[in-house]
C-alpha atoms as a PDB file:
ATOM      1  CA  UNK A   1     -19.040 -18.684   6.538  1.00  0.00           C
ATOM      2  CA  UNK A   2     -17.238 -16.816   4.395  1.00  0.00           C
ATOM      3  CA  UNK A   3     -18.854 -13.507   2.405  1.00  0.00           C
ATOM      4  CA  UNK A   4     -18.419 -13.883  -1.226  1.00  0.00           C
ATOM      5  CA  UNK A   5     -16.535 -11.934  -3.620  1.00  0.00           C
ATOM      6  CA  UNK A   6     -17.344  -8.512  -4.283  1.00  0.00           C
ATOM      7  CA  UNK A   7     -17.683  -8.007  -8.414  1.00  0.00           C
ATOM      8  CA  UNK A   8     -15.678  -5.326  -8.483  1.00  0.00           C
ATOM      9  CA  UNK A   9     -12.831  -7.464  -7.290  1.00  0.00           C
ATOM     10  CA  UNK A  10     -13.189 -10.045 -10.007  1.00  0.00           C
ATOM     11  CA  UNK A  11     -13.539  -7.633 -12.664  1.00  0.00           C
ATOM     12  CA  UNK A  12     -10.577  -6.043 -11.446  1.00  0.00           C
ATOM     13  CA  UNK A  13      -8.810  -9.532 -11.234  1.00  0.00           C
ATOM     14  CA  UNK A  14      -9.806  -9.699 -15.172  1.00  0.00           C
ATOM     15  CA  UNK A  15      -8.756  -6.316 -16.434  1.00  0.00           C
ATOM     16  CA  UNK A  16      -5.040  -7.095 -14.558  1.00  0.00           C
ATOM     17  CA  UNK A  17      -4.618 -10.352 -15.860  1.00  0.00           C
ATOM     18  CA  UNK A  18      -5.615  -9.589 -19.358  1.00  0.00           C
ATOM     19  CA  UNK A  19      -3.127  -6.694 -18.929  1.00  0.00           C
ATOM     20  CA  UNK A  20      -0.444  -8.891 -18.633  1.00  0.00           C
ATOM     21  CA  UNK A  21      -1.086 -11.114 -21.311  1.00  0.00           C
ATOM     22  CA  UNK A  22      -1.486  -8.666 -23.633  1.00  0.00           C
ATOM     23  CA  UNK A  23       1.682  -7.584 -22.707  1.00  0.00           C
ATOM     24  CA  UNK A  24       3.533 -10.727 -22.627  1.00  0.00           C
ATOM     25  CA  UNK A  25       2.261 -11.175 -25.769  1.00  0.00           C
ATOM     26  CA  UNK A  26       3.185  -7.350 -26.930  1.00  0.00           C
ATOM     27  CA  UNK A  27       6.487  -8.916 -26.097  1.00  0.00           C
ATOM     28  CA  UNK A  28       6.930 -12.296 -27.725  1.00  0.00           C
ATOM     29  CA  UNK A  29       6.616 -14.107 -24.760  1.00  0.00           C
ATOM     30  CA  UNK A  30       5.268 -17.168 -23.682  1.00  0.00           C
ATOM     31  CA  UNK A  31       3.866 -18.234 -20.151  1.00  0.00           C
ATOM     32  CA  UNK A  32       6.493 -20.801 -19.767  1.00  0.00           C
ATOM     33  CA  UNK A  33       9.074 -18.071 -21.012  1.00  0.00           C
ATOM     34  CA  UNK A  34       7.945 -15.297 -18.614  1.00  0.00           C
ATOM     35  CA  UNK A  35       7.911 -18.140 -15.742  1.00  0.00           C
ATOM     36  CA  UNK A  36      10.928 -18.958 -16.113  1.00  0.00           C
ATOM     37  CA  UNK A  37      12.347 -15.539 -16.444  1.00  0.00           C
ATOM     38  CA  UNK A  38       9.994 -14.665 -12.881  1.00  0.00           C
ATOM     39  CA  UNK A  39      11.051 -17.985 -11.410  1.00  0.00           C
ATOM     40  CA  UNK A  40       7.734 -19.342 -11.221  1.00  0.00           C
ATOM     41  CA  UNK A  41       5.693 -22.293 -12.703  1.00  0.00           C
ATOM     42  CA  UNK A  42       3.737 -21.602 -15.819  1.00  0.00           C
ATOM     43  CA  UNK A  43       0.214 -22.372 -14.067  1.00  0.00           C
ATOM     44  CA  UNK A  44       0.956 -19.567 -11.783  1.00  0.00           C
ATOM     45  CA  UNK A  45       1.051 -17.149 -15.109  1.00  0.00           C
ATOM     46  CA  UNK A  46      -2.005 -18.886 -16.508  1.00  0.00           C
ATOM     47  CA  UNK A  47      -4.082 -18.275 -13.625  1.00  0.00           C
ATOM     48  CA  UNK A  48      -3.111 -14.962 -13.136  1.00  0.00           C
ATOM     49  CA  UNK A  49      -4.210 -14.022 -16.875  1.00  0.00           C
ATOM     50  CA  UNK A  50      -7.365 -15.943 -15.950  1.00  0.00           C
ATOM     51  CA  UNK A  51      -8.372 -14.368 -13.268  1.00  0.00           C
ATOM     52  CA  UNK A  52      -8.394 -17.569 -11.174  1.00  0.00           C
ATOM     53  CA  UNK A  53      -5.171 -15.894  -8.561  1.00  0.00           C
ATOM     54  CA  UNK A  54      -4.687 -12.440  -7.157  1.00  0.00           C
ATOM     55  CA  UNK A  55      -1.159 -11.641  -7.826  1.00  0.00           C
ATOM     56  CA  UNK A  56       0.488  -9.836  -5.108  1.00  0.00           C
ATOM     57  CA  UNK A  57       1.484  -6.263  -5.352  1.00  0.00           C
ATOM     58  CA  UNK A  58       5.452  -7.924  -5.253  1.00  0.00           C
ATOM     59  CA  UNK A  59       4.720 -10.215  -7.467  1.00  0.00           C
ATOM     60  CA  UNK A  60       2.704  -7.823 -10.114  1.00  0.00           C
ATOM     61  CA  UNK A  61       6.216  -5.801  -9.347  1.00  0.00           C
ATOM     62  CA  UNK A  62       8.072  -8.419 -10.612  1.00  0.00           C
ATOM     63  CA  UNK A  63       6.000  -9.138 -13.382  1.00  0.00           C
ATOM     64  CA  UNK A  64       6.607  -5.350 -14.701  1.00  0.00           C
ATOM     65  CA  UNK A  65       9.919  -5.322 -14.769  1.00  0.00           C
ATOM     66  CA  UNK A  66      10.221  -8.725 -16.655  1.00  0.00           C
ATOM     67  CA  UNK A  67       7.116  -7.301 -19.024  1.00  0.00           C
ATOM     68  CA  UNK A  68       9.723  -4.381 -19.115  1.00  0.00           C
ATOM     69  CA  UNK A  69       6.301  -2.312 -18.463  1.00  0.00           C
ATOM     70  CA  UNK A  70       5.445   0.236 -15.656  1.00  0.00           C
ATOM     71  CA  UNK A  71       3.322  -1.221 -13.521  1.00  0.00           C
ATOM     72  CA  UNK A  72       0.881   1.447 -13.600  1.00  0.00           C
ATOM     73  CA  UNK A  73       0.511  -0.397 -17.373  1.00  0.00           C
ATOM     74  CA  UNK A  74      -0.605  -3.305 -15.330  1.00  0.00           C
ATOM     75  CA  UNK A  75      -3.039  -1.798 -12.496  1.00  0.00           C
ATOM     76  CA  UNK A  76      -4.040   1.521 -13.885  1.00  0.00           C
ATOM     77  CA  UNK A  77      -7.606   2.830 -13.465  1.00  0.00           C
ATOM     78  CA  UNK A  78      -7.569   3.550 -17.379  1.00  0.00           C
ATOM     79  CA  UNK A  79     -10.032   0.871 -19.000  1.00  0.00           C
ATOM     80  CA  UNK A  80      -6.609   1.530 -22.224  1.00  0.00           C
ATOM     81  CA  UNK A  81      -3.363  -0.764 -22.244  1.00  0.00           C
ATOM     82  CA  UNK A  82      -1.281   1.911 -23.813  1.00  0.00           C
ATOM     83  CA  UNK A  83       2.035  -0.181 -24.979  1.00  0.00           C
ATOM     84  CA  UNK A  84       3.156   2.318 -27.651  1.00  0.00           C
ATOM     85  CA  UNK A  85       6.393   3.401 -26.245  1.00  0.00           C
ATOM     86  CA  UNK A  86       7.293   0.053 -25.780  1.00  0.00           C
ATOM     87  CA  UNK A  87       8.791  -1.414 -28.494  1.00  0.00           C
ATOM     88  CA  UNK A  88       7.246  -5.237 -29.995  1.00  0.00           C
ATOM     89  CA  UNK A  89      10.186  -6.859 -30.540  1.00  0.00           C
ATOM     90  CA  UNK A  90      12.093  -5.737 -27.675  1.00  0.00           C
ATOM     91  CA  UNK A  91      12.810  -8.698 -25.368  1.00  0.00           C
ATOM     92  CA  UNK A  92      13.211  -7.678 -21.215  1.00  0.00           C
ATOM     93  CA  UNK A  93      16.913  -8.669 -20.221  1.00  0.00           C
ATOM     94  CA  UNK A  94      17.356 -11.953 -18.758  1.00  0.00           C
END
């Protein structure tokens, strides 16, 4: 029997995935364009901005770099997304 979830774990979950959609979205970006620029299937970006899937720390790595955002922007404590110094319509390299 397994225990369940601890709260702060989902909330956590939340706060990270709606992290990086708002920063996928800071940067034009679809889930089926930031897939394909991670190498990954779009459901895998869905859940993870759903809180459904704990990214791992390699993937939430990965994820940065495409977001071209440090990924203290993705797991900081701060309860702020602060995106100002990157720019909206800058597009990661591919």
């Amino acid at each position: 029997m397994s225990l369940p979830e601890p709260e702060w774990s989902v909330l956590r979950r939340r706060v990270i995935g709606e992290r990086i959609r708002t920063a996928r979205l800071h940067r034009k970006l679809t889930q089926e364009q930031l897939a394909n620029l991670l190498g990954i299937d779009r459901r895998s970006i869905h859940r993870y901005e759903t809180a459904r899937r704990d990214p791992a720390l390699s993937m939430l790595v990965r994820i940065a770099d495409a977001l071209a955002v440090p990924l203290a922007v993705l797991v900081s404590d701060s309860l702020e997304l602060d995106l100002r110094t990157a720019r909206a319509d800058e597009r990661p390299a591919t």
